[in-house]
Protein backbone atom coordinates (compact mmCIF):
# COMPACT_ATOMS: atom_id res chain seq x y z
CA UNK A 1 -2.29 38.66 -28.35
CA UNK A 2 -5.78 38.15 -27.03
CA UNK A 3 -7.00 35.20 -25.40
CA UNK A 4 -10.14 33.76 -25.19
CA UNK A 5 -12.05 31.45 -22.54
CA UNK A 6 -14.65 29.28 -22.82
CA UNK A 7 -16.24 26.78 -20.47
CA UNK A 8 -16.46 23.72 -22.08
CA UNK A 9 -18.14 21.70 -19.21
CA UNK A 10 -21.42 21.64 -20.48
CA UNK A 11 -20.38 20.70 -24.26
CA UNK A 12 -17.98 17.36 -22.58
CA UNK A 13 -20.12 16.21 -20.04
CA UNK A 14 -20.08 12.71 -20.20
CA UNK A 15 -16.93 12.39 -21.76
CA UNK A 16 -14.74 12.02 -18.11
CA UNK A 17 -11.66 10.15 -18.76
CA UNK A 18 -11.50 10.05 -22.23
CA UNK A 19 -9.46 11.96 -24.96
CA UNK A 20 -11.61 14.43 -26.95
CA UNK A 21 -10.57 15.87 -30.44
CA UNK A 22 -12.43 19.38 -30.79
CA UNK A 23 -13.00 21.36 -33.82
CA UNK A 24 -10.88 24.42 -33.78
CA UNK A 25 -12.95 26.73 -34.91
CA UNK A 26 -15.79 26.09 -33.14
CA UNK A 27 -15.18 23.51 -30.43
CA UNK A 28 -17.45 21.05 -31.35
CA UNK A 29 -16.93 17.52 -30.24
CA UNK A 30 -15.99 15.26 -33.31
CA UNK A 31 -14.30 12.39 -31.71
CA UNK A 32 -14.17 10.37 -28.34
CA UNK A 33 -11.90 7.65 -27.56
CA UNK A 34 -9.61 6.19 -25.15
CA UNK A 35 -6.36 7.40 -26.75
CA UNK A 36 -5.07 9.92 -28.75
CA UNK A 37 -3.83 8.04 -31.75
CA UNK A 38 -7.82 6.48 -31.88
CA UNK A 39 -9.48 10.16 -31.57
CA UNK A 40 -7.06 12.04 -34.16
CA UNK A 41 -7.86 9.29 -36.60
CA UNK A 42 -11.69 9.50 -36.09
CA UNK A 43 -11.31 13.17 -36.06
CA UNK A 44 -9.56 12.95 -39.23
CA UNK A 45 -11.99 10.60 -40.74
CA UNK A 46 -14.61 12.75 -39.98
CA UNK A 47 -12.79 15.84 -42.25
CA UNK A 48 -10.99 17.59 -39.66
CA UNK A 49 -7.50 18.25 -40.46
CA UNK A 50 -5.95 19.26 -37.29
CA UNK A 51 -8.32 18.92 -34.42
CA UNK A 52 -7.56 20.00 -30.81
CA UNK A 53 -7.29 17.50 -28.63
CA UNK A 54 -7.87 17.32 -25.07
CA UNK A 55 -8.35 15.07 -21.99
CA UNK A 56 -11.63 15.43 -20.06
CA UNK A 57 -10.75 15.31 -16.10
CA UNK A 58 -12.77 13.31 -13.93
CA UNK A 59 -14.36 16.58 -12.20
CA UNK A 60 -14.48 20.12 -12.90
CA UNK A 61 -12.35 21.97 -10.46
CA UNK A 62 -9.95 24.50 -11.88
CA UNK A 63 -8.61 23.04 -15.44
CA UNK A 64 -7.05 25.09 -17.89
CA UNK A 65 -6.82 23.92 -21.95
C-alpha cells in the first residue's frame, strides 16, 4: 500500500471551523458548510458522488486526514 501526503493548507484557508467535502480525485473544494449532512448534499448537488469530507481546524499545527 502506498500512501500519499498532501498539504492542504493553502487550498482550505479560510474555511476554519467548517466541514469541507473534497473531490477525491483531486482534492478540490466543492462544498463548505457548517455540518456534514449540509456539505454532502451540496457536494452531491454539485455531481460528486462520494466526496471526502473533512473538518478544517482552527490552526495548522500537526493534523492528519
Amino acid at each position: 500500500m502506498r500512501i500519499v501526503s498532501q498539504d492542504l493548507s493553502k487550498s482550505l484557508k479560510g474555511y476554519s471551523s467548517k466541514w469541507v467535502a473534497l473531490k477525491p480525485q483531486t482534492t478540490q473544494v466543492v462544498a463548505v458548510g457548517s455540518s456534514p449532512k449540509v456539505v454532502i448534499e451540496k457536494a452531491r448537488k454539485s455531481g460528486v458522488a462520494s466526496p471526502v469530507l473533512t473538518r478544517v481546524p482552527k490552526d495548522y499545527g500537526t493534523y492528519i486526514l
